[in-house]
Protein backbone atom coordinates (compact mmCIF):
# COMPACT_ATOMS: atom_id res chain seq x y z
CA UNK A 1 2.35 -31.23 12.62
CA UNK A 2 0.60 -30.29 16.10
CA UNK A 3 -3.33 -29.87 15.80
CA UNK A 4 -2.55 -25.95 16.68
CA UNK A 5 -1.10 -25.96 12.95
CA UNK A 6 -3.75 -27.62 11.10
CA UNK A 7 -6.67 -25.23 9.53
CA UNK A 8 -9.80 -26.22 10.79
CA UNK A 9 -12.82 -25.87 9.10
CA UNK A 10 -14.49 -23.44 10.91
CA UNK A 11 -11.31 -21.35 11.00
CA UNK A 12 -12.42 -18.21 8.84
CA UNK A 13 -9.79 -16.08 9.55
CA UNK A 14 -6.94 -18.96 8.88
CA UNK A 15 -8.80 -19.47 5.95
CA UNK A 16 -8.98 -16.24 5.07
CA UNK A 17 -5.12 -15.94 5.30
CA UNK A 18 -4.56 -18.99 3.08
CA UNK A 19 -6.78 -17.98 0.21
CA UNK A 20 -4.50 -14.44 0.27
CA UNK A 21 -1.59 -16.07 0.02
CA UNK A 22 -2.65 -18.45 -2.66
CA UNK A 23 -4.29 -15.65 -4.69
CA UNK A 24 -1.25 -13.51 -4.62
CA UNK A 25 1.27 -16.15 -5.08
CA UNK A 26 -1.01 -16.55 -8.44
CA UNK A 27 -1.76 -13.39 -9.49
CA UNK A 28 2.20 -12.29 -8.72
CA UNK A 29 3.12 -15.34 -11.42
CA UNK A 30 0.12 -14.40 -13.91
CA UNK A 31 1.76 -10.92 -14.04
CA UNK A 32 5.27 -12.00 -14.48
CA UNK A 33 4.01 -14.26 -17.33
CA UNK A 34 2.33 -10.91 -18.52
CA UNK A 35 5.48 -9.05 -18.59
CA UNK A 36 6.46 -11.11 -21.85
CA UNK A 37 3.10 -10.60 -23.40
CA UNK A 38 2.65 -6.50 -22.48
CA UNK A 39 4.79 -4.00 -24.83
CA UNK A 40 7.79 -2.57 -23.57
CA UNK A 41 6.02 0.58 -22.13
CA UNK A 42 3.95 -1.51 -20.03
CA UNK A 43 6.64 -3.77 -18.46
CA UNK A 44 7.25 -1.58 -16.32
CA UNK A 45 4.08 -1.27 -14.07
CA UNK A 46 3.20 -4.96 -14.45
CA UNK A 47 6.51 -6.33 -12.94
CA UNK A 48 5.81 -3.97 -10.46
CA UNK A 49 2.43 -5.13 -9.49
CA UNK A 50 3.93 -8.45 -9.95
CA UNK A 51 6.53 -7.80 -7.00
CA UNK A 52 4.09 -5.79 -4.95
CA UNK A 53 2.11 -9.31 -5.29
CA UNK A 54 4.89 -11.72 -4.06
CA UNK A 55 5.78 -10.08 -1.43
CA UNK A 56 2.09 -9.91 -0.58
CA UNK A 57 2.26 -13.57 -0.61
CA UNK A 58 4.92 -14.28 1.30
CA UNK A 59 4.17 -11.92 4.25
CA UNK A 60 0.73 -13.80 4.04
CA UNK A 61 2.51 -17.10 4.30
CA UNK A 62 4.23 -16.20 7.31
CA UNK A 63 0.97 -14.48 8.85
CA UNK A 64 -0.87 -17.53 8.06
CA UNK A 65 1.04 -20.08 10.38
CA UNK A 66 1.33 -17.30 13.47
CA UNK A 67 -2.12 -17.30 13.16
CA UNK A 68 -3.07 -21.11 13.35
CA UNK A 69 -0.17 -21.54 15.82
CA UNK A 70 -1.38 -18.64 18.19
CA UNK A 71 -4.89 -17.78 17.07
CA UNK A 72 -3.40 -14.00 17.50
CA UNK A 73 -2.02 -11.44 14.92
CA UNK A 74 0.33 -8.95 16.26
CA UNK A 75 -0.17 -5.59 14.14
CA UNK A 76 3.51 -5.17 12.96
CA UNK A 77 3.12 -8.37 11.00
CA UNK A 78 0.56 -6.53 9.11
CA UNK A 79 2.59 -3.53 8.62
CA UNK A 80 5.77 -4.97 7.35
CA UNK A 81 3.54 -6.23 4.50
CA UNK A 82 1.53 -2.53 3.96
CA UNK A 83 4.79 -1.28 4.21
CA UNK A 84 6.01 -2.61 1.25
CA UNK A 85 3.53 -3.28 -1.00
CA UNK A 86 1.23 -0.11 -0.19
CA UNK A 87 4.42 2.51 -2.23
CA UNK A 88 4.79 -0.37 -4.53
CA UNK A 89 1.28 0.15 -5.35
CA UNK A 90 1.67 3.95 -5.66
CA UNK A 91 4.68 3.77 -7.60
CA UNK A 92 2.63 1.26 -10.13
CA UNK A 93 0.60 4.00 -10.60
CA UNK A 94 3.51 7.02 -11.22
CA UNK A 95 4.85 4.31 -14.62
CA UNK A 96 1.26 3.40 -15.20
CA UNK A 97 0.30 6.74 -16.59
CA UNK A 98 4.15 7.07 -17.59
CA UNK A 99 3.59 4.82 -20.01
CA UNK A 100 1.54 7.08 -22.13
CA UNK A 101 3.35 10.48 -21.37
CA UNK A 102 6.78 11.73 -19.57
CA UNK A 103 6.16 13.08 -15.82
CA UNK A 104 8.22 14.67 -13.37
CA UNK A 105 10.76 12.82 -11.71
CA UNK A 106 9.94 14.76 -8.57
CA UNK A 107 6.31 13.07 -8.79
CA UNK A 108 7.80 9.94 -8.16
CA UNK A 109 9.76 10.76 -5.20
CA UNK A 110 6.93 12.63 -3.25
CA UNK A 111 4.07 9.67 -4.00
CA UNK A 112 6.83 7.34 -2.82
CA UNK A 113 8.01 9.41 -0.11
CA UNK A 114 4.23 10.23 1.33
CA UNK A 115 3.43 6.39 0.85
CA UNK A 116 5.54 5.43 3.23
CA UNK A 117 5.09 8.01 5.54
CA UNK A 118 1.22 7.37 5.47
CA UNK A 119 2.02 3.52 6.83
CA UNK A 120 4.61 4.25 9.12
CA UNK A 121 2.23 7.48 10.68
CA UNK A 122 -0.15 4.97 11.00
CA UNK A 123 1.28 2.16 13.04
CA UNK A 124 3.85 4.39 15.16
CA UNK A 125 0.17 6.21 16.55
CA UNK A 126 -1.97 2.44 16.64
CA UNK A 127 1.32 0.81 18.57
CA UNK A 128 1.91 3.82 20.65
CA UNK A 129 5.29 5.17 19.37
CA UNK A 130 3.44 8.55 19.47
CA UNK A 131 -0.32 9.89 19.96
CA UNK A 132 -2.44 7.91 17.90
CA UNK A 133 -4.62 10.95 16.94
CA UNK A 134 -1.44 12.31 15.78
CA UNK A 135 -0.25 9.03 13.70
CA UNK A 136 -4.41 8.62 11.95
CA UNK A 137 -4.15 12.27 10.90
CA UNK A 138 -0.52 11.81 9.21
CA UNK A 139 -2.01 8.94 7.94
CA UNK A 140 -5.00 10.04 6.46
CA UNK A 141 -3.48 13.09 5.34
CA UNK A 142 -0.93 10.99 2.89
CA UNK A 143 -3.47 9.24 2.02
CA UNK A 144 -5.56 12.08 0.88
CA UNK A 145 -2.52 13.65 -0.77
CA UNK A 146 -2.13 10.68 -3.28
CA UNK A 147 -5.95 10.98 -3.75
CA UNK A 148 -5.55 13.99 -4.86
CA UNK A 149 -2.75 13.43 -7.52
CA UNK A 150 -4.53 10.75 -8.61
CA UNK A 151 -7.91 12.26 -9.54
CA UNK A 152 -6.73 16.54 -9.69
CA UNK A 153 -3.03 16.18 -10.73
CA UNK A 154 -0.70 15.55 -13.04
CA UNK A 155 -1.63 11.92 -13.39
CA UNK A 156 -5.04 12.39 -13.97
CA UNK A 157 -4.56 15.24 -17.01
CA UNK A 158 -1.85 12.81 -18.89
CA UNK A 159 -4.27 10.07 -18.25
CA UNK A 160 -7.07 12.16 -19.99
CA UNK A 161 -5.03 13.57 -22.68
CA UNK A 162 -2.69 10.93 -23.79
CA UNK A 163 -4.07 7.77 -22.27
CA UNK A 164 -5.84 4.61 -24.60
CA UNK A 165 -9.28 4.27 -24.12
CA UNK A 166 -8.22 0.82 -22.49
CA UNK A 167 -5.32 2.94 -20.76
CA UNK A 168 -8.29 5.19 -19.28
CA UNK A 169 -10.42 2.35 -18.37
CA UNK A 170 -8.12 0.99 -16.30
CA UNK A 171 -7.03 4.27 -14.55
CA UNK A 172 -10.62 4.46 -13.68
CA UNK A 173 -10.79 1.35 -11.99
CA UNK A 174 -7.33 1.52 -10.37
CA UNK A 175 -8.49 5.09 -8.89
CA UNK A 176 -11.87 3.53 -7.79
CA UNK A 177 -9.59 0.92 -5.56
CA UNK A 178 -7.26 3.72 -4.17
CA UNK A 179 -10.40 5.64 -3.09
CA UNK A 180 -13.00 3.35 -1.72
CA UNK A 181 -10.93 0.05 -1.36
CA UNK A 182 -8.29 2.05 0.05
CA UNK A 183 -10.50 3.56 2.84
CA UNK A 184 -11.15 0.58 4.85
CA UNK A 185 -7.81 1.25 6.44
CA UNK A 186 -8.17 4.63 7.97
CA UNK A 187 -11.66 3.70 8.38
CA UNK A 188 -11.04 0.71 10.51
CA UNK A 189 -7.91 2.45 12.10
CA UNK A 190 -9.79 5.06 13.24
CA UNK A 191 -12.68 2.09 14.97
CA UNK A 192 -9.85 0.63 16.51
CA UNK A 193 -8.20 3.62 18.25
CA UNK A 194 -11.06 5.81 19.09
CA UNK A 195 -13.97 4.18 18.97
CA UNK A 196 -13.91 1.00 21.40
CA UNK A 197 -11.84 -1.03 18.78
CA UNK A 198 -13.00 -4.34 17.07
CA UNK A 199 -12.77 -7.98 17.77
CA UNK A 200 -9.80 -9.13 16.55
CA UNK A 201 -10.96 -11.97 14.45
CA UNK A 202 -13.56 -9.68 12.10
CA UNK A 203 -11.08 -6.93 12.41
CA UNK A 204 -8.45 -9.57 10.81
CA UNK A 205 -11.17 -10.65 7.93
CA UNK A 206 -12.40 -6.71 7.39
CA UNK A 207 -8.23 -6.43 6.92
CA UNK A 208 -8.26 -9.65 4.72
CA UNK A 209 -10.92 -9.23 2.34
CA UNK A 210 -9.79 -6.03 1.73
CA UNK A 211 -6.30 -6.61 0.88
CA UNK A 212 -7.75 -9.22 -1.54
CA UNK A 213 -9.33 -7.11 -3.61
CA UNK A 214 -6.81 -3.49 -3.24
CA UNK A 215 -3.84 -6.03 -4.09
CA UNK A 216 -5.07 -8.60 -6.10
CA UNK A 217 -7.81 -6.55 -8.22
CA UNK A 218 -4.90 -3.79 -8.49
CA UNK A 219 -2.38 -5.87 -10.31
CA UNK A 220 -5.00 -7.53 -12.83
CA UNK A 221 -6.57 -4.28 -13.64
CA UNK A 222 -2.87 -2.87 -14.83
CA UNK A 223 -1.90 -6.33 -16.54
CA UNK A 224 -5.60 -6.07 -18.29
CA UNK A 225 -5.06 -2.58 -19.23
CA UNK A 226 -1.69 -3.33 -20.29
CA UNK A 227 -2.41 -6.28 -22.69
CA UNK A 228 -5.56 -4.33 -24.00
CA UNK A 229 -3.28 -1.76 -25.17
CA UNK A 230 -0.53 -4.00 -26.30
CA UNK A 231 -3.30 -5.60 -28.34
CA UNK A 232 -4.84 -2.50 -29.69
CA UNK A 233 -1.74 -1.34 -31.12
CA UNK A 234 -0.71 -4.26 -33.64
C-alpha cells in the first residue's frame, strides 16, 4: 500500500472517517443482534436502524480511502450516503411510534417522500443543478415539515397517548436528534453557500461528528427503547 493510503497520525479527518465506519459497522450488527431480543412490534424499527447503519458504514468505507488517497471529498459522496440513510431514518420513526398505535399509510409516504426531496433540494442547489438559495429553502423546508410531524402531529399525539413510558423516553431523545443534531446540516449548508464557505477539512469533521451521533445515537436510542419495552412487558 502507497504512503497516500496509510492514515497518519495527525490525519483527523481520515481518522474521523475510520472511527464512522467502525462505529456503524458495530452499531448496524448490535441492532441486528437486537432484532432477536426486541418483541415483534419492535422488529420493525430496529432492523431498520440496523440497515440505515450498514449502509452508513459502507459509504464511510468507501469515503474513507478517497480521502487518504486524495486528501479531497467530493460532495456527492456525501450525498449518496444522506440519501439513503437520512428517509431510512424518517421512516424508523413512522414504525417507531407504529409500534404502539395504527397510523395512516399516507404518513408514511409523505415523511418518505419529503425526506428525500429535502437531500436531493439540497445538493442539486450546493452542486449547482439549480439556484442554491432555491435548493437550502426546499431543503430546509422538508426538513421543517418532518419537524413538525414529529413534535405537532400525528406521531407526537400516539406517542403521548399510547406510547410506554420507555416508548416516550425514547421518542424524546430521538426528536431531540432530529431537531438540534439534525440542524448542523442546513446550518453548515447555508455557511458554505452564502456565507464565504468553510475549509474543507473542519467542514468534513463538523459533517463527521455529526453523523456520529444523528446515526449512531439514533439507532441505539430505538434498540434501547425497544428492549426497555420488550422487558417491561414480561
Amino acid at each position: 500500500m502507497s504512503a497516500a493510503g496509510v492514515l497518519q497520525a495527525t490525519d483527523v479527518v481520515g481518522g474521523s472517517f475510520a472511527l464512522l465506519a467502525a462505529s456503524t459497522a458495530a452499531a448496524s450488527v448490535l441492532l441486528l443482534l437486537g432484532t432477536a431480543w426486541a418483541q415483534r412490534k419492535w422488529k420493525v424499527p430496529v432492523a431498520l436502524s440496523a440497515v440505515a447503519l450498514l449502509v452508513a458504514a459502507l459509504q464511510y468505507v468507501q469515503m474513507d480511502a478517497i480521502w487518504l488517497g486524495t486528501h479531497d471529498m467530493p460532495v456527492i459522496y456525501r450525498y449518496i450516503g444522506w440519501l439513503i440513510a437520512v428517509p431510512l431514518q424518517v421512516v424508523t420513526l413512522y414504525f417507531y411510534i407504529a409500534a404502539q398505535a395504527t397510523l395512516p399509510y399516507g404518513l408514511f409516504w409523505r415523511l418518505l417522500v419529503v425526506a428525500v426531496l429535502t437531500e436531493l433540494s439540497r445538493y442539486m442547489g450546493e452542486v449547482g443543478f439549480f439556484y442554491p438559495t432555491l435548493g437550502f429553502l426546499i431543503g430546509l423546508a422538508g426538513w421543517l415539515y418532518i419537524l413538525g410531524e414529529v413534535f405537532f402531529g400525528r406521531m407526537s399525539e400516539v406517542n403521548s397517548r399510547n406510547g410506554s413510558r420507555s416508548s416516550q423516553t425514547g421518542f424524546f431523545w430521538l426528536r431531540l436528534i432530529v431537531s438540534v443534531g439534525w440542524a448542523v446540516y442546513p446550518l453548515c449548508n447555508f455557511i458554505g453557500s452564502f456565507a464565504g464557505g468553510i475549509d474543507e477539512g473542519r467542514l468534513t469533521i463538523i459533517y463527521n461528528l455529526a453523523d456520529l451521533v444523528n446515526q449512531v445515537t439514533f439507532g441505539l436510542i430505538v434498540l434501547t427503547a425497544a428492549m426497555r419495552d420488550s422487558t417491561s412487558a414480561r
